[in-house]
Protein backbone atom coordinates (compact mmCIF):
# COMPACT_ATOMS: atom_id res chain seq x y z
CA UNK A 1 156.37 321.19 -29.20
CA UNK A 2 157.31 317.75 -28.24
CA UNK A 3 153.53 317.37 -27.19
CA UNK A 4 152.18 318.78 -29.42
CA UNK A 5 153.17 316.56 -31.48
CA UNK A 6 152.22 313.85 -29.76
CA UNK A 7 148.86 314.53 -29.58
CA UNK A 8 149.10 315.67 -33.54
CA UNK A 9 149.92 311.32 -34.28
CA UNK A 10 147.39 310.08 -31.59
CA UNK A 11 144.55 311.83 -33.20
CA UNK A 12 145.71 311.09 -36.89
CA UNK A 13 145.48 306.96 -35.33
CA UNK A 14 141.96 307.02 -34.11
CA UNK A 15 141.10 309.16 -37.67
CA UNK A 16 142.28 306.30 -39.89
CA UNK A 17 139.87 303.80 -37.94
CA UNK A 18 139.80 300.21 -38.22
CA UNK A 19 141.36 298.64 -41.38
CA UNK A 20 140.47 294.75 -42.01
CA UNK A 21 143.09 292.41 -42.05
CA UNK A 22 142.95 290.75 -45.36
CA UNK A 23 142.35 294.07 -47.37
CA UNK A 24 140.67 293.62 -50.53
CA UNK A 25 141.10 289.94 -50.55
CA UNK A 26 139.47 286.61 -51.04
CA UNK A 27 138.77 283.80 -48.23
CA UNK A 28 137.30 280.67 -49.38
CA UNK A 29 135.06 279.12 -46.12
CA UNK A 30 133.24 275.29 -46.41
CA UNK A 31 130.40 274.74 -44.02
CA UNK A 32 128.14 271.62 -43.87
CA UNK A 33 124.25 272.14 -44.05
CA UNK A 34 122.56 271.67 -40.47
CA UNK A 35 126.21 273.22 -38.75
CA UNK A 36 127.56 276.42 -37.77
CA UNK A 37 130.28 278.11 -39.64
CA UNK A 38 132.38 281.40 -38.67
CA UNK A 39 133.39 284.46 -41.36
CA UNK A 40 136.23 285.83 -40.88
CA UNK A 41 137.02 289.38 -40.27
CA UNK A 42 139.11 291.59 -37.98
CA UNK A 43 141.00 294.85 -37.65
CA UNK A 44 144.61 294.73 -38.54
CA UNK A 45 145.18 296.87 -35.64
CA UNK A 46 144.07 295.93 -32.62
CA UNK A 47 144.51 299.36 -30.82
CA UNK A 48 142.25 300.49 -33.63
CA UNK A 49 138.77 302.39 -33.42
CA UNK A 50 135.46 300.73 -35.16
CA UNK A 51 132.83 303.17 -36.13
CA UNK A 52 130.90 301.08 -37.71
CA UNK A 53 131.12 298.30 -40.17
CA UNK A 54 128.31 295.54 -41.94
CA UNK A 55 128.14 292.73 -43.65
CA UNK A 56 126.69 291.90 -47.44
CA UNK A 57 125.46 289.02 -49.19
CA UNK A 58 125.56 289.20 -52.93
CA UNK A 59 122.48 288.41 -54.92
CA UNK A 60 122.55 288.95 -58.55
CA UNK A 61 124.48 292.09 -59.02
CA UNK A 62 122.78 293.52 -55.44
CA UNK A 63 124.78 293.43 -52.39
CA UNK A 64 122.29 292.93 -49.52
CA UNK A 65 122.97 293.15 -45.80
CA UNK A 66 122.33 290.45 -43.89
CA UNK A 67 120.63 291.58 -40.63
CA UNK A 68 118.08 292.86 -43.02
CA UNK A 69 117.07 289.23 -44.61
CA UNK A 70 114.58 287.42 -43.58
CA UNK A 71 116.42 283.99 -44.52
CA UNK A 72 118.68 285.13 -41.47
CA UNK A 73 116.60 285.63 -38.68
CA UNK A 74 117.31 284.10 -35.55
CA UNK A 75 120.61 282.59 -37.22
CA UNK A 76 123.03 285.37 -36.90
CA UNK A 77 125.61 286.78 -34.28
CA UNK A 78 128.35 289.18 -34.53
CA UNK A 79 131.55 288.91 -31.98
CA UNK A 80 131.83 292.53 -31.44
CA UNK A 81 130.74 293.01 -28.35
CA UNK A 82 133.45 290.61 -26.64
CA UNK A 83 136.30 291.85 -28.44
CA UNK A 84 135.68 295.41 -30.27
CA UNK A 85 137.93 294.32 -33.30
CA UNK A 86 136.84 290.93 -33.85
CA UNK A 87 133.85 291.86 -36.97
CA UNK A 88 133.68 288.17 -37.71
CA UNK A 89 130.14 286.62 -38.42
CA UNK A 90 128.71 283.47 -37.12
CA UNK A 91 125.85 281.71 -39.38
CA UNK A 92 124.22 278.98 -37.51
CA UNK A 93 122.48 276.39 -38.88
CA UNK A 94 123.36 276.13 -42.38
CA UNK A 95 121.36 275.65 -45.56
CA UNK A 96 122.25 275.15 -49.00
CA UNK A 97 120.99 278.65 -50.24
CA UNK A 98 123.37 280.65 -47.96
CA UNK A 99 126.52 279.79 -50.19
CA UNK A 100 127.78 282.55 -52.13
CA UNK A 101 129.49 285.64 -51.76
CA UNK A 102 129.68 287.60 -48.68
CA UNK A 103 131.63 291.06 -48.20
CA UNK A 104 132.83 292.75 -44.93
CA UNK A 105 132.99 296.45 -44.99
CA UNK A 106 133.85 299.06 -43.15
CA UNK A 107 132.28 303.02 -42.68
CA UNK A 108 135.89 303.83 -45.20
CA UNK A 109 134.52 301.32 -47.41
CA UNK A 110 137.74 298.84 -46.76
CA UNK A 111 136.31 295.53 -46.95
CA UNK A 112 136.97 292.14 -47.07
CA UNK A 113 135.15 289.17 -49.35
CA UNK A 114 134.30 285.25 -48.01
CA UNK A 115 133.13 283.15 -50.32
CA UNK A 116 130.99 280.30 -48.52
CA UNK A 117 130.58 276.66 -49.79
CA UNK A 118 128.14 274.82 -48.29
CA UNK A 119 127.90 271.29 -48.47
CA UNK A 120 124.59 269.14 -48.36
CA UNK A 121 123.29 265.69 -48.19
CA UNK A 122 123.51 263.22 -50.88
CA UNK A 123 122.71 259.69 -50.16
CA UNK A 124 125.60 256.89 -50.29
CA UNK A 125 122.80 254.36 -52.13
CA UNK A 126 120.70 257.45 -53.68
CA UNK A 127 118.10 255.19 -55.75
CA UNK A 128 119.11 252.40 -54.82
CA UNK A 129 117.56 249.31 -52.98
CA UNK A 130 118.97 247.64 -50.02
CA UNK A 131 118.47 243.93 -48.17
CA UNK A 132 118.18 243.76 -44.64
CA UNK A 133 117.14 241.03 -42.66
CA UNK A 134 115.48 240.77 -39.14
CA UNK A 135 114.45 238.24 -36.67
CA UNK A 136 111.15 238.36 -34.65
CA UNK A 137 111.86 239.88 -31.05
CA UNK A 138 115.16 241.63 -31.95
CA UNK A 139 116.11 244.84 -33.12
CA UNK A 140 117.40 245.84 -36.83
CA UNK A 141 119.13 248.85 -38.11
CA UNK A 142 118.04 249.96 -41.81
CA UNK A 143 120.96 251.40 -43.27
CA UNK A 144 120.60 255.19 -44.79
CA UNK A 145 123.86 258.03 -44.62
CA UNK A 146 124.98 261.13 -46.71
CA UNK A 147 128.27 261.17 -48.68
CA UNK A 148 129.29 263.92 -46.04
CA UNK A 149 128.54 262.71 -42.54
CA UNK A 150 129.38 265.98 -40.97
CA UNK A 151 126.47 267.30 -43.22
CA UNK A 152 123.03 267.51 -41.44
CA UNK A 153 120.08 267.22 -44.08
CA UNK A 154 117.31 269.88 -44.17
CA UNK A 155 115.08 267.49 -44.11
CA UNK A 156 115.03 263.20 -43.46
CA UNK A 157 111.64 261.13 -43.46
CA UNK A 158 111.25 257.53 -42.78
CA UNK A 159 108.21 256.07 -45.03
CA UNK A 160 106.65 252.27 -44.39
CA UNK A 161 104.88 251.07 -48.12
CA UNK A 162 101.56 249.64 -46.13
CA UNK A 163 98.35 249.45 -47.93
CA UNK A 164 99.75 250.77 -51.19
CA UNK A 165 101.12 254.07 -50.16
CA UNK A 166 104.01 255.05 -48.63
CA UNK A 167 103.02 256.10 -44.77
CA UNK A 168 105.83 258.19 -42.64
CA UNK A 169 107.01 256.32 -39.73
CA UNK A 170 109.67 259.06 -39.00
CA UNK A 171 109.65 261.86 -37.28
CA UNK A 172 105.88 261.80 -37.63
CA UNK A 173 104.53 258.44 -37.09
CA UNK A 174 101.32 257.98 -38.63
CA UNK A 175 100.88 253.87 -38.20
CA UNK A 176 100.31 253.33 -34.91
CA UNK A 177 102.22 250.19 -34.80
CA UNK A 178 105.75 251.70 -34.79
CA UNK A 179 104.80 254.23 -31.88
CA UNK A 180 107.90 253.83 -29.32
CA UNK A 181 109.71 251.47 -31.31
CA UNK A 182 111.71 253.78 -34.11
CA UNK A 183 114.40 255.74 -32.97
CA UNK A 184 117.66 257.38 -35.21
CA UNK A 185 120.29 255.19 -34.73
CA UNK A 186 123.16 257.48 -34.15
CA UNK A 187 121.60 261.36 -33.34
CA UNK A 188 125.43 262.25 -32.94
CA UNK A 189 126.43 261.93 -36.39
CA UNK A 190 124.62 264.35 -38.48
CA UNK A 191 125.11 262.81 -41.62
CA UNK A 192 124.31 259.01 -40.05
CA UNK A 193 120.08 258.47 -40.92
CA UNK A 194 120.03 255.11 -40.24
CA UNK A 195 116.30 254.06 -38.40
CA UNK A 196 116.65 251.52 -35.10
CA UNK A 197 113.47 249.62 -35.00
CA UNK A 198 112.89 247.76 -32.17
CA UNK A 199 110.43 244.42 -30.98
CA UNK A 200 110.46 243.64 -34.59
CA UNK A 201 107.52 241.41 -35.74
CA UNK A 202 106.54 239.30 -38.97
CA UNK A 203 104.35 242.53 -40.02
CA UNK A 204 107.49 244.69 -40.31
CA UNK A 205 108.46 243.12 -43.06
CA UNK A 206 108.30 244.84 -46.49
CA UNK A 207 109.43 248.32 -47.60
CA UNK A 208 110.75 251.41 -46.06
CA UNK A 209 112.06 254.46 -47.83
CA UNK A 210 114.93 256.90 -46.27
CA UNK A 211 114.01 260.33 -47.82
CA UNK A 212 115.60 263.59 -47.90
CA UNK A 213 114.61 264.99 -50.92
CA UNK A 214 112.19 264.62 -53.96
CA UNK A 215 115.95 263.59 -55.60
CA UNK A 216 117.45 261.77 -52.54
CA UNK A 217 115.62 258.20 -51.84
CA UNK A 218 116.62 255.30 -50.45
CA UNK A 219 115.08 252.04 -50.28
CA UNK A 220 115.42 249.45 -47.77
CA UNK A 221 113.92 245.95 -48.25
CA UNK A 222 113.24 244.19 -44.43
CA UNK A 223 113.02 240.61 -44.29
CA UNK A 224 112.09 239.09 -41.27
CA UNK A 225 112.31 235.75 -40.05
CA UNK A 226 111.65 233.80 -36.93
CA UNK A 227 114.41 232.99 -34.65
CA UNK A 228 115.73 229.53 -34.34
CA UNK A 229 116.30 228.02 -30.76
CA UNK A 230 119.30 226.51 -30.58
CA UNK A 231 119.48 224.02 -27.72
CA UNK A 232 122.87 223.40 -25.54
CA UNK A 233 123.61 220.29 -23.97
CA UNK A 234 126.79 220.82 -20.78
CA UNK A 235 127.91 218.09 -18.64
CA UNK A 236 129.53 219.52 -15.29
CA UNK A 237 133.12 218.13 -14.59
CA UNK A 238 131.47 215.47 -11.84
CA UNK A 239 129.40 214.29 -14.41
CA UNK A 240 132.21 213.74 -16.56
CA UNK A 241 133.79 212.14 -13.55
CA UNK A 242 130.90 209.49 -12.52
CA UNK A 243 130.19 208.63 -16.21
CA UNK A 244 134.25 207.98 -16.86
CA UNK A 245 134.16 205.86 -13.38
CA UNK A 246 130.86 203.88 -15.10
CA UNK A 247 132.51 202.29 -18.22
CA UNK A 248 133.70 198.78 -18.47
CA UNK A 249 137.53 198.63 -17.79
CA UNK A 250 139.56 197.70 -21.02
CA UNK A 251 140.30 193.97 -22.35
CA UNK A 252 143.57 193.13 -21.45
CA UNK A 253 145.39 190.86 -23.33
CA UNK A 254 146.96 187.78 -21.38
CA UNK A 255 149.75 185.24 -23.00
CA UNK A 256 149.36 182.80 -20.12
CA UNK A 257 146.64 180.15 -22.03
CA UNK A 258 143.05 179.62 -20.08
CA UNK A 259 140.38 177.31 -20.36
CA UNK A 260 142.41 174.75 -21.95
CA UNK A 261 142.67 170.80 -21.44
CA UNK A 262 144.45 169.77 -18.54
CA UNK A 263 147.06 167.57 -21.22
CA UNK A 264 147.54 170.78 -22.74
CA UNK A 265 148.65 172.41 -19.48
CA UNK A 266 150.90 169.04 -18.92
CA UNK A 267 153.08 169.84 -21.82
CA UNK A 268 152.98 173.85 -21.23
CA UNK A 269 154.41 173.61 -17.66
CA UNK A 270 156.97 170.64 -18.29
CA UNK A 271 158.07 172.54 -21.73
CA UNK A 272 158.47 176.06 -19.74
CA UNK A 273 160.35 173.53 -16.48
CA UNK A 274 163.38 172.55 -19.13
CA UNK A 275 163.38 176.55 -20.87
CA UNK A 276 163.44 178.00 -17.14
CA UNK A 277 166.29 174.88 -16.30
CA UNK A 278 168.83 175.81 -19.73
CA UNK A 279 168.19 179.53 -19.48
CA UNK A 280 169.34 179.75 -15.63
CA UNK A 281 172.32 177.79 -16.54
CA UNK A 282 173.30 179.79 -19.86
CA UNK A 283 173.45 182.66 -17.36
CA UNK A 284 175.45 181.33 -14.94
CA UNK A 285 179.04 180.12 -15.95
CA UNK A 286 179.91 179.17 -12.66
CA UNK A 287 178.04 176.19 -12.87
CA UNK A 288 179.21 173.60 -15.79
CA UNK A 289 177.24 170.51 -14.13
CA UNK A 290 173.93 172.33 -15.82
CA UNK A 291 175.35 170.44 -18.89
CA UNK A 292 176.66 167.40 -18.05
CA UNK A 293 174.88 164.26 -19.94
CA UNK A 294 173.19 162.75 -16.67
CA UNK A 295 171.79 165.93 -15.67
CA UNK A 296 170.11 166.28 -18.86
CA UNK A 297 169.04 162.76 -18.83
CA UNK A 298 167.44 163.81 -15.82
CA UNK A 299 165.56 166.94 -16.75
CA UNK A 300 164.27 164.97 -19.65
CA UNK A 301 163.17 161.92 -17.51
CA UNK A 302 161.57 164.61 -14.74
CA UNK A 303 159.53 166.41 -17.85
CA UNK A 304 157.80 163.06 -19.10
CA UNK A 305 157.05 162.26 -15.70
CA UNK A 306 155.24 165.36 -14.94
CA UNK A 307 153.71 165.15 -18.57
CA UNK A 308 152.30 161.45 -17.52
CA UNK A 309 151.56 162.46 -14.32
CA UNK A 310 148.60 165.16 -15.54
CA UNK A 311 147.29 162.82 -18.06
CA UNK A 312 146.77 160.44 -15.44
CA UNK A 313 144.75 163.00 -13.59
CA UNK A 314 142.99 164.06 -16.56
CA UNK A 315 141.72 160.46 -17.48
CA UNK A 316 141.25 159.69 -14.01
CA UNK A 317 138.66 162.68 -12.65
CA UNK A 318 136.90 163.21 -16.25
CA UNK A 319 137.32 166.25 -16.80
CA UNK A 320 138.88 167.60 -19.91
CA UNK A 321 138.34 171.06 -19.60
CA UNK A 322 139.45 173.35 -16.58
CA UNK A 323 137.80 176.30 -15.40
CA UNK A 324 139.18 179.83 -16.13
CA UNK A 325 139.17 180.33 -12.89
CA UNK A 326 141.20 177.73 -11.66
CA UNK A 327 144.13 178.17 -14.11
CA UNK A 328 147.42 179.49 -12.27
CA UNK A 329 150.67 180.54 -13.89
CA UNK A 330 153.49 178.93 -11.77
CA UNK A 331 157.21 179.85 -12.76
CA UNK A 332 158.92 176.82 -11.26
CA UNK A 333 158.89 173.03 -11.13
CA UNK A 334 159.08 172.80 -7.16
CA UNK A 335 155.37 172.72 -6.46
CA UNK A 336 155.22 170.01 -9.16
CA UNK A 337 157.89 168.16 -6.95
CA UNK A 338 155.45 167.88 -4.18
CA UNK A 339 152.28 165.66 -6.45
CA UNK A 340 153.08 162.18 -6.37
């Protein structure tokens, strides 16, 4: 009985088949145009047994299945067949027209809805004109991007305005000239149109239109110019060195006079004789004698006797002036001592 019974619930499970998760109930999906984009649907059961189930697409008051529309060939694929439960549909490659409604049903007529936003390219500068500016033998980057840079337009076109007419230059390049030398600037970022051109020249300069649709244009104004050479001057560090070794050693100032008349010298060194004589004696206390009366009489005597004594020499020899090169600084009156 026990079995029986058994049996009685296994075959009642398999009868009720597979009932989708999300009964009766809306999911709201966003894809980008030019990506992929997964539907969502799945038995609640996992254990459970599909018959068979499809999916709609609602147009007007019609619900149409997919696998039958032409706008889906090639662009479909169902996971079924890796995991028996799994009913969810992938839609590859994503255009603006297959947003709407779509419905997941069962052979019980459970189903599920999806309601898929997709999201297209609109220009950042739509109408707009841009400045860019080049120099001859280097690359530029014209600017052009969607809004949504995750969002892959259906279609892009790069146009050149040569001999009155816009001529593409992108994919298709029909002036010879930019064969080889236009490239997308970043292929990884769908929404990213930018154009790299490359070896620019004076005669890329002008117009160039980033197009996606009859109501999505760009305009990029190129201005090139030629490339000023700058020119750099370095100096190594032993050129530094030999040119620092070359320049004139610095004026130094000197107190002691030179080139002056010998009677001038007279009264320098007999003047700095009787400063050198009271200053050694201020210093030294020990010896009082410094200023006793006949020793100052004596100092004063020795001073106008050495004053006398180079005026005689002056007068005598001629010569009033003495070489710079002959002038010596002596500090004390001993060497005088010794000229009679």
């Amino acid at each position: 009985m026990r079995d029986c019974l058994y049996l009685f619930l296994f075959m009642l499970h398999f009868s009720t088949g597979c009932i989708v998760s999300n009964e009766q109930q809306t999911i709201v999906i966003t894809g980008y145009t030019g990506a992929s984009v997964v539907l969502p649907c799945s038995c609640a059961d996992p254990q459970s047994t599909v018959g068979t189930f499809t999916w709609h697409f609602q147009q007007g008051n019609q619900w149409i299945q997919v696998f039958q529309d032409e706008k889906y060939s090639g662009r479909l694929v169902l996971f079924d067949e890796l995991s028996p439960t799994n009913l969810s549909l992938l839609i590859s490659d994503l255009r603006t027209n297959d947003q709407g409604y779509y419905r997941c049903m069962t052979e019980t007529n459970i189903f599920t809805d999806v309601v898929l936003n997709v999201k297209g390219c609109d220009l950042a500068e739509n109408r707009r004109t841009v400045a860019v500016t080049g120099y001859s033998g280097e690359s530029v980057v014209l600017p052009c991007s969607c809004t949504e840079l995750l969002a892959k337009p259906e279609h892009i076109q790069w146009k050149y305005f040569k001999e009155h007419q816009y001529k593409e230059i992108y994919p298709n390049k029909q002036i010879e000239n930019y064969k080889n030398r236009v490239k997308m600037f970043n292929p990884n970022t769908p929404g990213n149109l930018s154009l790299h051109i490359s070896a620019l020249t004076t005669e890329d300069q002008g117009d160039y239109q980033c197009v996606v649709s009859s109501q999505q244009v760009l305009t990029v104004r190129l201005r090139v110019e030629e490339k000023t050479q700058v020119y750099t001057i370095s100096l190594s560090t032993h050129q530094l060195s030999h040119q620092t070794q070359e320049l004139p050693p610095p004026r130094q100032s000197h107190h002691t006079p030179q080139c002056k008349s010998k009677a001038w010298f007279a009264f320098y060194y007999s003047v700095n004789f009787t400063m050198f004589f009271f200053s050694s004696c201020e210093h030294d206390v020990n010896y009082p004698v410094c200023f006793s009366t006949d020793v100052l009489i004596l100092v004063a005597v020795f001073s106008v006797v050495l004053l006398l004594a180079f005026l005689a020499l002056s007068s005598r020899y001629g010569e009033d002036e003495v070489p710079c090169s002959d002038v010596k600084t002596t500090s004390t009156p001993a060497h005088a001592q010794n000229d009679p």
